[in-house]
Protein backbone atom coordinates (compact mmCIF):
# COMPACT_ATOMS: atom_id res chain seq x y z
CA UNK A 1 113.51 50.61 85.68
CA UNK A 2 111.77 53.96 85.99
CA UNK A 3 112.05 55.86 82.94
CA UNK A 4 113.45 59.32 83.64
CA UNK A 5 111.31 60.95 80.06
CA UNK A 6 109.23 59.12 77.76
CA UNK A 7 107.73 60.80 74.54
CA UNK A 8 104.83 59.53 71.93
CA UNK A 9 104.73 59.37 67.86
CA UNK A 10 101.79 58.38 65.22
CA UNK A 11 102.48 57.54 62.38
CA UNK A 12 99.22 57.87 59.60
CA UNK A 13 99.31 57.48 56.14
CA UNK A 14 101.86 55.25 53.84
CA UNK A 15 104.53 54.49 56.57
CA UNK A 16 107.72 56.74 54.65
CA UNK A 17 105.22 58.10 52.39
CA UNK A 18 103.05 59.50 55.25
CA UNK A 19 102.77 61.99 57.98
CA UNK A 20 104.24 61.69 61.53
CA UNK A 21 103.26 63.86 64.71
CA UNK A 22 105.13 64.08 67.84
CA UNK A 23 102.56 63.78 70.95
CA UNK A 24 102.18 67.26 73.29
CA UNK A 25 104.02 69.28 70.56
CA UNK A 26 103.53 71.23 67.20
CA UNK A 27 106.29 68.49 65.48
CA UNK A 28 104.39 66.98 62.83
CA UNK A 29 104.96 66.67 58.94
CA UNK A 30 104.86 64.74 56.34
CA UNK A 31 107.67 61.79 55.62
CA UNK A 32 108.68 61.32 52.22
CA UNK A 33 111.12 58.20 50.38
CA UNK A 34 114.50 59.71 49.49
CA UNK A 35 114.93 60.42 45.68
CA UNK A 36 118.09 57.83 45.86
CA UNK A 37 115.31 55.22 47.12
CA UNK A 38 113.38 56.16 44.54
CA UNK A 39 111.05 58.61 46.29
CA UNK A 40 109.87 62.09 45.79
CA UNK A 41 112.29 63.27 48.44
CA UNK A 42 109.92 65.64 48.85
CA UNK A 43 109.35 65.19 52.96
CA UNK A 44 111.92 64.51 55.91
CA UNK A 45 112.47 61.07 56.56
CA UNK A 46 113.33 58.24 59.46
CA UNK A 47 117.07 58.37 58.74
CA UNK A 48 117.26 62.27 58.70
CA UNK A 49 115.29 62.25 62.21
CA UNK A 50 117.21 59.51 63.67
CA UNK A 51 120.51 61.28 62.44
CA UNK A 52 119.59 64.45 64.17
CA UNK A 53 118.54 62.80 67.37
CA UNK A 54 121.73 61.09 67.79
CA UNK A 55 123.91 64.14 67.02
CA UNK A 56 122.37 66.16 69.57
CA UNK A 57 121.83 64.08 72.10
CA UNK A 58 125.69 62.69 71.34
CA UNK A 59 126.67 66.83 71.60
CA UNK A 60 124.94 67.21 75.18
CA UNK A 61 126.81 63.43 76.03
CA UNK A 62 129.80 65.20 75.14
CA UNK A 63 129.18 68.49 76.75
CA UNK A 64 128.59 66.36 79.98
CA UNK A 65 132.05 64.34 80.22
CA UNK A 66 133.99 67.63 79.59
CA UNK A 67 132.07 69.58 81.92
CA UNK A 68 132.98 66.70 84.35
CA UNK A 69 136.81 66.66 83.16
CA UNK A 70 136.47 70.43 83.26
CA UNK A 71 137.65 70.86 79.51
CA UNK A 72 136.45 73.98 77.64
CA UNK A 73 134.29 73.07 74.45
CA UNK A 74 133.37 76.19 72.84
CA UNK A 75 131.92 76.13 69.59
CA UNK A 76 132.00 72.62 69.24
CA UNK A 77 129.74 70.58 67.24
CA UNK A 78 128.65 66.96 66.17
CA UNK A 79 127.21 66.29 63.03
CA UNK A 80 125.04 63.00 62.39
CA UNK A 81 125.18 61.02 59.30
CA UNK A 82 123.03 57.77 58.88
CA UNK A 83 123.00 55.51 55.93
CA UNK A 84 120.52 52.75 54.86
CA UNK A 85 122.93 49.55 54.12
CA UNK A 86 122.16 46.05 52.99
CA UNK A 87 122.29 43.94 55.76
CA UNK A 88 123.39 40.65 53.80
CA UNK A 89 120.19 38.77 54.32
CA UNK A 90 117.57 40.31 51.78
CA UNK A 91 116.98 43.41 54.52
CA UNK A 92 118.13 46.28 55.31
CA UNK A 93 120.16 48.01 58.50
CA UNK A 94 121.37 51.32 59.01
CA UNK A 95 125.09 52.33 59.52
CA UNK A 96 126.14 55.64 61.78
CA UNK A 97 129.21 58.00 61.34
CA UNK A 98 129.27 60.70 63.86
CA UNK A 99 131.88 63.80 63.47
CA UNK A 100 133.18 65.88 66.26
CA UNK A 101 134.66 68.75 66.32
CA UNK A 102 135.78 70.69 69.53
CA UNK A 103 138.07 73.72 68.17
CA UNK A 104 141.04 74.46 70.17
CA UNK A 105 140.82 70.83 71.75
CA UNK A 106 144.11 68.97 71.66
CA UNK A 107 143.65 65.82 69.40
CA UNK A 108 144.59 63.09 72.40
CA UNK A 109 142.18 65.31 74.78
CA UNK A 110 139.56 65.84 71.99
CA UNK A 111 139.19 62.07 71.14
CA UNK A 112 138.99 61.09 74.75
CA UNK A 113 136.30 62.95 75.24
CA UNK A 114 134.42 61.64 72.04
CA UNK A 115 135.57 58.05 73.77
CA UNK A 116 133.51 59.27 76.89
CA UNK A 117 130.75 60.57 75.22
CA UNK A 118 130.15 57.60 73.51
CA UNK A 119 130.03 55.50 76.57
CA UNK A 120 127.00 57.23 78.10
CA UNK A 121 125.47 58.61 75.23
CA UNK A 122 122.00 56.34 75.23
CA UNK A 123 121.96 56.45 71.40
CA UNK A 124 125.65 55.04 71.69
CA UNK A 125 124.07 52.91 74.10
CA UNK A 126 120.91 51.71 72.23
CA UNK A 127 122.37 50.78 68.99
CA UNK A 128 125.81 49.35 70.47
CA UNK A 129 126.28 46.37 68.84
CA UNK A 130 123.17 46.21 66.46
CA UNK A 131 124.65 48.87 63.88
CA UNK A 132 128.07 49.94 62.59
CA UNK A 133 128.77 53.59 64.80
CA UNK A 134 131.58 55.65 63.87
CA UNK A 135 132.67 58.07 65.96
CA UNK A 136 135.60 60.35 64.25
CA UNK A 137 136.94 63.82 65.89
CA UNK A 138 137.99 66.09 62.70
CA UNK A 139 139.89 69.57 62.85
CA UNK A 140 137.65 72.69 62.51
């Protein structure tokens, strides 16, 4: 399969305690552990990047099927919240909860769309059955 965008990271330092930079761009900084892990929380870190990654690529997913079902979404938004979670064996796995909101959407419309959106979304996609994604639509 030809891929349609590919982009490059390096990672330096002491993995979450350490410095990432995005290849091409200015996007680099330094990572820090959360405080609830027992960190310094004093850097971003994997879970905040991958939880703003899927929220905006999940927005322009959704953007897409209601431009195609020609349904107005002004001011709508999706926030991203990822969680670190035991995963039962000794390890660890992440969990996703995704919120959308699309003001002035009916409900049955709103969550149809979110349905949609999730279906070609390729973060939906990627993690489909490897992590525990919620998608919920919530009143503005």
């Amino acid at each position: 399969m030809d891929a349609l965008y590919t982009t490059e990271a390096l990672a330096t330092g002491a993995g979450r305690d350490g410095h990432v930079a995005v290849a091409g761009t200015e996007l680099a900084f330094d990572l820090a552990v959360p405080q609830a892990m027992g960190g310094s929380g004093a850097g971003a870190n994997p879970e905040q990047l991958f939880a703003a990654g899927f929220a905006a690529c999940f927005h322009s997913a959704l953007q897409l099927v209601a431009r195609k079902q020609k349904v107005a979404i002004d001011g709508s938004s999706v926030g991203g919240r990822v969680a670190i979670v035991p995963n039962g064996d000794g390890g660890y796995g992440l969990a996703v909860d995704l919120e959308v909101v699309l003001p002035d959407v009916e409900e049955e419309t709103a969550q149809g769309l979110a349905n949609a959106a999730h279906e070609v979304c390729p973060y939906s996609n990627a993690t489909r059955g490897n992590i525990p994604v919620t998608v919920t639509v919530v009143d503005d």
